[in-house]
Protein backbone atom coordinates (compact mmCIF):
# COMPACT_ATOMS: atom_id res chain seq x y z
CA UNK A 1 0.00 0.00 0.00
CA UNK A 2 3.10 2.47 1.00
CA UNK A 3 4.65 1.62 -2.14
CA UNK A 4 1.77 2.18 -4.38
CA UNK A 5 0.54 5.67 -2.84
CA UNK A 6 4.19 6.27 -3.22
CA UNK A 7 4.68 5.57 -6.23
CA UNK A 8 1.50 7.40 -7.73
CA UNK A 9 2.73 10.96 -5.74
CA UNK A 10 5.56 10.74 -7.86
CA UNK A 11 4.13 9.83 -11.27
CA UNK A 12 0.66 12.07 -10.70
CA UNK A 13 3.21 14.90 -10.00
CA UNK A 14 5.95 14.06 -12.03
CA UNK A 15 8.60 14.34 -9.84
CA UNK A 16 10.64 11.65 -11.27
CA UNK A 17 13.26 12.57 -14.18
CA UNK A 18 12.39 11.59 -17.23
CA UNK A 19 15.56 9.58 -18.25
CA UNK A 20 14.56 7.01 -15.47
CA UNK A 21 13.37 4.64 -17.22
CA UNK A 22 14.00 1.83 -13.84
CA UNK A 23 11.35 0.28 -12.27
CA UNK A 24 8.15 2.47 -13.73
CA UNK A 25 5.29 1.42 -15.56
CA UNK A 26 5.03 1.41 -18.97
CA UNK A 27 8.58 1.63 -19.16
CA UNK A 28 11.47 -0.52 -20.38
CA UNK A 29 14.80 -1.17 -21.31
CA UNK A 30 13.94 -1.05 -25.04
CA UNK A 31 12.56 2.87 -24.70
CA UNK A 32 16.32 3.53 -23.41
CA UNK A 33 18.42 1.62 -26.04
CA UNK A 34 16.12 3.20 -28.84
CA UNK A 35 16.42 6.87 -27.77
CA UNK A 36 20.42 6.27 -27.18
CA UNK A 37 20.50 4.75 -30.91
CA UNK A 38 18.22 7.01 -32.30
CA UNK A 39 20.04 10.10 -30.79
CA UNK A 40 23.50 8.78 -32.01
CA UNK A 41 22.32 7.64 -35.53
CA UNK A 42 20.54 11.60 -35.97
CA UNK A 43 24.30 12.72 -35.23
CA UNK A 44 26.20 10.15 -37.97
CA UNK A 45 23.55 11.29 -40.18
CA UNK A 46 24.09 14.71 -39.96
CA UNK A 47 28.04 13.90 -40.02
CA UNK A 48 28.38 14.51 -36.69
CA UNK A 49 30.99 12.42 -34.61
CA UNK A 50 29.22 11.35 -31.14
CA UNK A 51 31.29 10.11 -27.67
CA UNK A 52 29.43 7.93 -25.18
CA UNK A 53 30.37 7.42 -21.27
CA UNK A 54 28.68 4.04 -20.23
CA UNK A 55 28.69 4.47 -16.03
CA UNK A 56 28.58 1.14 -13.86
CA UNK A 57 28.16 2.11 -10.04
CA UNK A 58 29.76 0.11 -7.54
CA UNK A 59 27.13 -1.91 -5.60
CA UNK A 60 24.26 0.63 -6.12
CA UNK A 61 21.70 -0.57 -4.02
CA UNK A 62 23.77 -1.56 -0.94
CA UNK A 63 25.93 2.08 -0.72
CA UNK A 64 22.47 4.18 -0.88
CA UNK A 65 23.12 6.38 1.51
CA UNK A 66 19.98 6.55 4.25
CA UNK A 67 19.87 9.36 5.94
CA UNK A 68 20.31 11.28 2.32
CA UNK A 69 17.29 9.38 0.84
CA UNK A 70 14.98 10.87 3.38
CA UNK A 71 16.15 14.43 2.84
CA UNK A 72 14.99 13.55 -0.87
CA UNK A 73 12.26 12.49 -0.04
CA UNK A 74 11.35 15.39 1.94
CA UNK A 75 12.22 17.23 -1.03
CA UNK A 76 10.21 15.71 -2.83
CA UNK A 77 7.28 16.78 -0.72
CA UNK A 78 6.90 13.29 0.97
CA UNK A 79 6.07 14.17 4.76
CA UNK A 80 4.54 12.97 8.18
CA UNK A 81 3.62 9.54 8.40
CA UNK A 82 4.41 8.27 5.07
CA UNK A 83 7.94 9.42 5.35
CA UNK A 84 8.19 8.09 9.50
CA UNK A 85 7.14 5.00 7.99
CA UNK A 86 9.93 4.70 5.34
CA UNK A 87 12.58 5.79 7.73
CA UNK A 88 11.65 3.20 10.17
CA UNK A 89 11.49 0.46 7.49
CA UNK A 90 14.92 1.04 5.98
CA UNK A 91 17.00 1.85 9.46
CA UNK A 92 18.05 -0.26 12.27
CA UNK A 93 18.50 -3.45 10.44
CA UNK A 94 20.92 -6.24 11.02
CA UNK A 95 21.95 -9.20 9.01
CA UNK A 96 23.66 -12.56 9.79
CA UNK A 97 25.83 -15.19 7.90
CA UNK A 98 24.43 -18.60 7.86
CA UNK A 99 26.61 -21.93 7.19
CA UNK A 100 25.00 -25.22 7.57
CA UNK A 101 23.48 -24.95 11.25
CA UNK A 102 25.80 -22.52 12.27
CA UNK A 103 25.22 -18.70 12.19
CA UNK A 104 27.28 -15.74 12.70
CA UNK A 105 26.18 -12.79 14.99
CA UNK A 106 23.85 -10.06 13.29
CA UNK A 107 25.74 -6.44 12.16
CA UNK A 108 23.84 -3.42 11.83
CA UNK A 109 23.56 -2.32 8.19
CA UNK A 110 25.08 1.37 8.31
CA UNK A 111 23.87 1.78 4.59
CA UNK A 112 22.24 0.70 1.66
CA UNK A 113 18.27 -0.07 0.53
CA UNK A 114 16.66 -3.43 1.76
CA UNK A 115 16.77 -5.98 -1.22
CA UNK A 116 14.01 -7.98 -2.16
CA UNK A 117 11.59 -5.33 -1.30
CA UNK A 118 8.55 -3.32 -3.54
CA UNK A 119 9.85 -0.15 -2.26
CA UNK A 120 13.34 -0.60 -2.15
CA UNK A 121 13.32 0.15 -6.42
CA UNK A 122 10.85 3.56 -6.21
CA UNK A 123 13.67 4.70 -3.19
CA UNK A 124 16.17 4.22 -5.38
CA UNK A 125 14.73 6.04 -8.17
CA UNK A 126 14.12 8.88 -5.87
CA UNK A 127 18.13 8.48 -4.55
CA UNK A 128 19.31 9.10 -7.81
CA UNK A 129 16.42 10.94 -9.17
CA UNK A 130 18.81 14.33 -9.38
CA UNK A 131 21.75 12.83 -11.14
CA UNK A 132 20.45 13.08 -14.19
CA UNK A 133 19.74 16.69 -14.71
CA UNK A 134 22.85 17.97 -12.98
CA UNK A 135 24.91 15.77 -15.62
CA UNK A 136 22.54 17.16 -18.49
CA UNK A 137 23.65 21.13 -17.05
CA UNK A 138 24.85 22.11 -19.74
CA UNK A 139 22.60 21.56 -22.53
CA UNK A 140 24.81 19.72 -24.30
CA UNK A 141 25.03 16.62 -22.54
CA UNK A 142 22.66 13.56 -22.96
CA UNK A 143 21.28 10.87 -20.36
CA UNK A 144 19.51 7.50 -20.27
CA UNK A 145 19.06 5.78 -17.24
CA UNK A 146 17.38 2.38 -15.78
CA UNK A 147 18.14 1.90 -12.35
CA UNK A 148 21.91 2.69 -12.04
CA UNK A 149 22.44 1.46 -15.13
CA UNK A 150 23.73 5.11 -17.02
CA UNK A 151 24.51 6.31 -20.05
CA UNK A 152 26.06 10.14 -20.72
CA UNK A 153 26.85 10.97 -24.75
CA UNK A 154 26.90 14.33 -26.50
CA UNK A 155 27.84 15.24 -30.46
CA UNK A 156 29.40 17.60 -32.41
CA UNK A 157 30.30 18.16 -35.70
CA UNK A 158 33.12 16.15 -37.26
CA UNK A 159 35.55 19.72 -37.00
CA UNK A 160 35.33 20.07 -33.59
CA UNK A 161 35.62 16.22 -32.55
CA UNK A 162 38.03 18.01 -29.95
CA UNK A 163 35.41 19.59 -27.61
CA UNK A 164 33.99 16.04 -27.11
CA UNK A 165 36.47 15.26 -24.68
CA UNK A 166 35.87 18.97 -22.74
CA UNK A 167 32.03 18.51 -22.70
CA UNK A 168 32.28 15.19 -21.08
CA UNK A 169 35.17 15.40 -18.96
CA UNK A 170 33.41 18.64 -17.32
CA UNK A 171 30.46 16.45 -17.25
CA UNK A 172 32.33 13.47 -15.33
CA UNK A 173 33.51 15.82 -13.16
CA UNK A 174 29.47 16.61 -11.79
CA UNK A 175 29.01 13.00 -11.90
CA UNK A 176 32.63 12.72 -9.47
CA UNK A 177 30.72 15.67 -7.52
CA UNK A 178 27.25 14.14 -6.95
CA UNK A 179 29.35 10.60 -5.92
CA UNK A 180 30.81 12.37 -3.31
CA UNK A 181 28.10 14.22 -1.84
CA UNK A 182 25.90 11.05 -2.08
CA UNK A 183 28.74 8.75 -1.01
CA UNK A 184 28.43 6.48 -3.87
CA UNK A 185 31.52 4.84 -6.37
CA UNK A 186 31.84 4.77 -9.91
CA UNK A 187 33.60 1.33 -10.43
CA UNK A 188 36.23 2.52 -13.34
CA UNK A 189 36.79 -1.29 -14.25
CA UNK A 190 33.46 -1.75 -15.75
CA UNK A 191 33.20 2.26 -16.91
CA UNK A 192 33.84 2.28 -20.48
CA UNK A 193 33.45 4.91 -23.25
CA UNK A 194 32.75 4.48 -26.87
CA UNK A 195 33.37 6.99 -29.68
CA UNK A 196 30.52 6.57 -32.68
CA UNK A 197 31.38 7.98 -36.08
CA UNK A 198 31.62 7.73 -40.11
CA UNK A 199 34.98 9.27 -40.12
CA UNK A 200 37.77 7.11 -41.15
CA UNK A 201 39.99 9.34 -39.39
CA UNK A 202 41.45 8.04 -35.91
CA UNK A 203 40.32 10.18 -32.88
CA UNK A 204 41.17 8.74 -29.26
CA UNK A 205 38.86 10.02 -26.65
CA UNK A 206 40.68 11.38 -23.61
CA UNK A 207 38.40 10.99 -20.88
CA UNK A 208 39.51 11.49 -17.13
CA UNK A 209 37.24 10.38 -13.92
CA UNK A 210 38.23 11.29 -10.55
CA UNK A 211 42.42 11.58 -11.52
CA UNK A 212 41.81 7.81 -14.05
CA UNK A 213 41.45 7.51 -17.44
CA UNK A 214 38.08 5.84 -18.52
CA UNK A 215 38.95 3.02 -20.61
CA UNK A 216 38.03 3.05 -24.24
CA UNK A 217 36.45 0.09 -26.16
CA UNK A 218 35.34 -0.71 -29.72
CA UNK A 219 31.97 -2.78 -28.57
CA UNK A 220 29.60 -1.71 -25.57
CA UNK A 221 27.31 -3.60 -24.02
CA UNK A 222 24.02 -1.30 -22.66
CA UNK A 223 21.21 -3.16 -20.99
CA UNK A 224 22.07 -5.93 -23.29
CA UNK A 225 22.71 -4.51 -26.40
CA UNK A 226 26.24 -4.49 -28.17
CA UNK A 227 26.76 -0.99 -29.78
CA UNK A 228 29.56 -1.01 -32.57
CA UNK A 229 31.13 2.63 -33.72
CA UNK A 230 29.16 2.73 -36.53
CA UNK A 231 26.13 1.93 -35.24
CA UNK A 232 25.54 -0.90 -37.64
CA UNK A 233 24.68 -3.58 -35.31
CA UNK A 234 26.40 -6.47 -36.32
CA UNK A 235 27.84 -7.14 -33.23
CA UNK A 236 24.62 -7.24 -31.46
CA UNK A 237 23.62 -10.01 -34.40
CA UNK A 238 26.50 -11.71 -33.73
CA UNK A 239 26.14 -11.91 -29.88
CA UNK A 240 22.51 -12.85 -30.33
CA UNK A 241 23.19 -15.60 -32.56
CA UNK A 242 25.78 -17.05 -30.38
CA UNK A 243 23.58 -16.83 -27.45
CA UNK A 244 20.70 -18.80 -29.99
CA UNK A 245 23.51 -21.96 -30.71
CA UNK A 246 24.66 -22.46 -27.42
CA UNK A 247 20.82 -23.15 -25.85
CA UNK A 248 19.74 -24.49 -29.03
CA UNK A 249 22.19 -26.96 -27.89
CA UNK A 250 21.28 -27.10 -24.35
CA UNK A 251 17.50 -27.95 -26.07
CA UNK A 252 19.15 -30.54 -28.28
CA UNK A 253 20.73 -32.46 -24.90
CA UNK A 254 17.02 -32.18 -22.71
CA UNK A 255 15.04 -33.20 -25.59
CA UNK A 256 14.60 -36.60 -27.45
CA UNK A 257 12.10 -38.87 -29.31
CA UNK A 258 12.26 -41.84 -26.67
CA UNK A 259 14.25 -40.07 -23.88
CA UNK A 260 14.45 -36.57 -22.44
CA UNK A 261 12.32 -33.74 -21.11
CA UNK A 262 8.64 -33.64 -22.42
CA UNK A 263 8.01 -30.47 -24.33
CA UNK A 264 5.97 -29.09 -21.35
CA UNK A 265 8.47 -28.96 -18.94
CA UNK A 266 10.82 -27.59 -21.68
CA UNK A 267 7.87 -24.91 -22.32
CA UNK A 268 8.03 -24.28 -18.16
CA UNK A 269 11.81 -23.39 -17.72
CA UNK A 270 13.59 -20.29 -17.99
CA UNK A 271 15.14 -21.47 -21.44
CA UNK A 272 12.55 -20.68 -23.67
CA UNK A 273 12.00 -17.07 -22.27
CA UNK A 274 15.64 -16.37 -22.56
CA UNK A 275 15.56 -17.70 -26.22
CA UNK A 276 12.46 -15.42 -26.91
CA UNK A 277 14.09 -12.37 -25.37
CA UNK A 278 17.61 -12.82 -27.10
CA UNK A 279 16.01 -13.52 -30.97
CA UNK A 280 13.75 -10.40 -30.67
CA UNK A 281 16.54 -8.25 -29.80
CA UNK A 282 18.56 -8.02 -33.04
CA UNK A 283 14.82 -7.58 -34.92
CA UNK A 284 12.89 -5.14 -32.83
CA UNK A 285 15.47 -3.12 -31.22
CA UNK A 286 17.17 -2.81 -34.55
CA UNK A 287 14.55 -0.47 -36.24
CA UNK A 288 16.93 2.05 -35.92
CA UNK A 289 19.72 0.47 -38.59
CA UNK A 290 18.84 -3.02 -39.49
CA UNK A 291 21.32 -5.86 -38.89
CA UNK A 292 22.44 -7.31 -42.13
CA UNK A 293 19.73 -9.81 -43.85
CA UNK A 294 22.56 -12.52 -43.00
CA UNK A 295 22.77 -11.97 -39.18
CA UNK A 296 19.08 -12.06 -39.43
CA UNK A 297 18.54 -15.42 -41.31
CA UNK A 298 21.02 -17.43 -39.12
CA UNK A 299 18.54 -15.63 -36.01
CA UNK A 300 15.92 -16.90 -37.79
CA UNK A 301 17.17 -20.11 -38.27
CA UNK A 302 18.30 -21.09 -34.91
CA UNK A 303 14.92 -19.74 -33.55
CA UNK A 304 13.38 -22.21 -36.05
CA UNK A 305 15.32 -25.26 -34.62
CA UNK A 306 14.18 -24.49 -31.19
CA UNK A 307 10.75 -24.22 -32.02
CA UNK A 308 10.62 -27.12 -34.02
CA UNK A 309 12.49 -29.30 -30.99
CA UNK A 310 9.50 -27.57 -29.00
CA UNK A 311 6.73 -28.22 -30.46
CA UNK A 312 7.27 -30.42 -33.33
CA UNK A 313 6.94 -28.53 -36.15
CA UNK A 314 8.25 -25.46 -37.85
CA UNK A 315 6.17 -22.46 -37.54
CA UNK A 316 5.65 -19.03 -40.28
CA UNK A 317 9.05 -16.81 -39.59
CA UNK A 318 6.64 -13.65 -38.48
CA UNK A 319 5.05 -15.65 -35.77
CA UNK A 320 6.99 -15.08 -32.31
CA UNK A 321 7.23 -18.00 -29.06
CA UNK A 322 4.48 -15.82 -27.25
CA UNK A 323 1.62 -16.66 -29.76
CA UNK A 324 2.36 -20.43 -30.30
CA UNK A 325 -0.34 -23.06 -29.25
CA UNK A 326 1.18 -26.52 -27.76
């Protein structure tokens, strides 16, 4: 009940940034990879060169600091009980280690958001909830966000590649800022950038977070998508149809004529969703620049197998998992 009054304050007023994309309704994944492709594809088409910071926090949800996340929320305009209620829920609890029958003695947790809870997601929405628009200051700076997963790009044109690396070193700098005042860590070893262009000319991005250079790589991986500098999306074709083989084969050892898993306990495990989810990917997320027709076929194919170990028989190539009869 807390978390749904909660959670309708903040959408009926619309409190929440709108580059959240974690944890609300009518809201996915798929809205943020489109409007980071879409954005970067406008700039190659206009020849513009585009550079992309892809931010991994170190343990997010555990490091939220408490005691900050209620002044948000009072903020926010969350008050009386409501907000005695949250700060009761998320302070004074303790933890223990269990191995076998023994278990350790229970620490106070100092910090961090309970896990495993409804609220625990709309609080951290609301902990982060001002990161966003102090990284987007300038006007020149793009975000996309779902949960702590973050992305921060801007472009310019091909002349003045050069004032990518001011825009978004000045714009790591707010996000080394906001860490600090919210006590939380950027973990450098998964922080990658990306530069995106048409330009056959080399141009290494000089990017600089708290004193460390942010690594540079060729292939990005954002909320499961693998973003190549051209925006072509082979890769992600690639990676999907190596994800397709290997449980195609995992299918192909569960299932058999006289021995084996029946079809409905094959149709009840987690295989077949992940299947689903990773052969859509490099069709409906690629509406921006199509895959090539090859990557697509061998998708096609693999997806074919599996349905035909599934159910027996081969099914149109526009029909998806979800609207198959057994």
């Amino acid at each position: 009940m807390i978390t749904s009054r909660l959670d309708w304050y903040l959408e009926t007023n619309n409190l929440l940034t709108s580059s959240q994309a974690g944890f609300r309704k009518c809201q996915s994944t798929n809205q943020q990879v489109v409007f980071l492709g879409q954005s970067i594809k406008d700039a190659l088409d206009q020849r513009h060169s585009a550079l992309a910071v892809f931010v991994d926090f170190e343990a997010a949800f555990d490091k939220v600091w408490r005691l900050k996340c209620i002044q948000k929320l009072q903020t926010l305009g969350v008050c009386n009980n409501m907000l005695m209620w949250i700060r009761n829920f998320i302070s004074q609890r303790f933890s223990a280690v269990r191995f076998g029958n023994a278990i350790s003695s229970f620490k106070q947790n100092e910090t961090g958001l309970p896990q495993g809870t409804v609220i625990g997601p709309i609080l951290f929405n609301i902990f982060i909830n001002d990161l966003p628009d102090l990284l987007a200051s300038d006007g020149l700076t793009n975000t996309a966000l779902f949960a702590d997963d973050l992305a921060i790009w801007c472009s310019t044109p091909k002349r003045d590649q050069s004032k990518l690396n001011t825009i978004l070193n000045l714009t790591l700098e707010r996000l080394h800022l906001w860490c600090i005042e919210n006590n939380m860590t950027v973990n450098l070893k998964k922080t990658t950038c990306q530069f995106f262009t048409l330009n056959r000319q080399p141009f290494s991005p000089q990017l600089v977070y708290n004193g460390m250079p942010v690594q540079q790589s060729d292939v990005s991986i954002y909320l499961g998508c693998a973003l190549d500098n051209k925006l072509k999306w082979t890769k992600h074709a690639e990676l999907v149809v190596s994800k397709a083989r290997k449980r195609l084969s995992i299918l192909k050892r569960l299932i058999g004529v006289k021995w084996g898993c029946n079809r409905d306990t094959l149709n009840s495990t987690t295989v077949l969703g992940d299947i689903e989810d990773t052969y859509h990917q490099p069709i409906d997320r690629s509406r921006l620049t199509p895959a090539s027709c090859h990557q697509q076929s061998m998708s096609q194919r693999y997806l074919q197998d599996i349905i035909f170990l599934l159910t027996g028989h081969y099914t149109p190539q526009t029909c998806g998992l979800a609207n198959q009869h057994y």
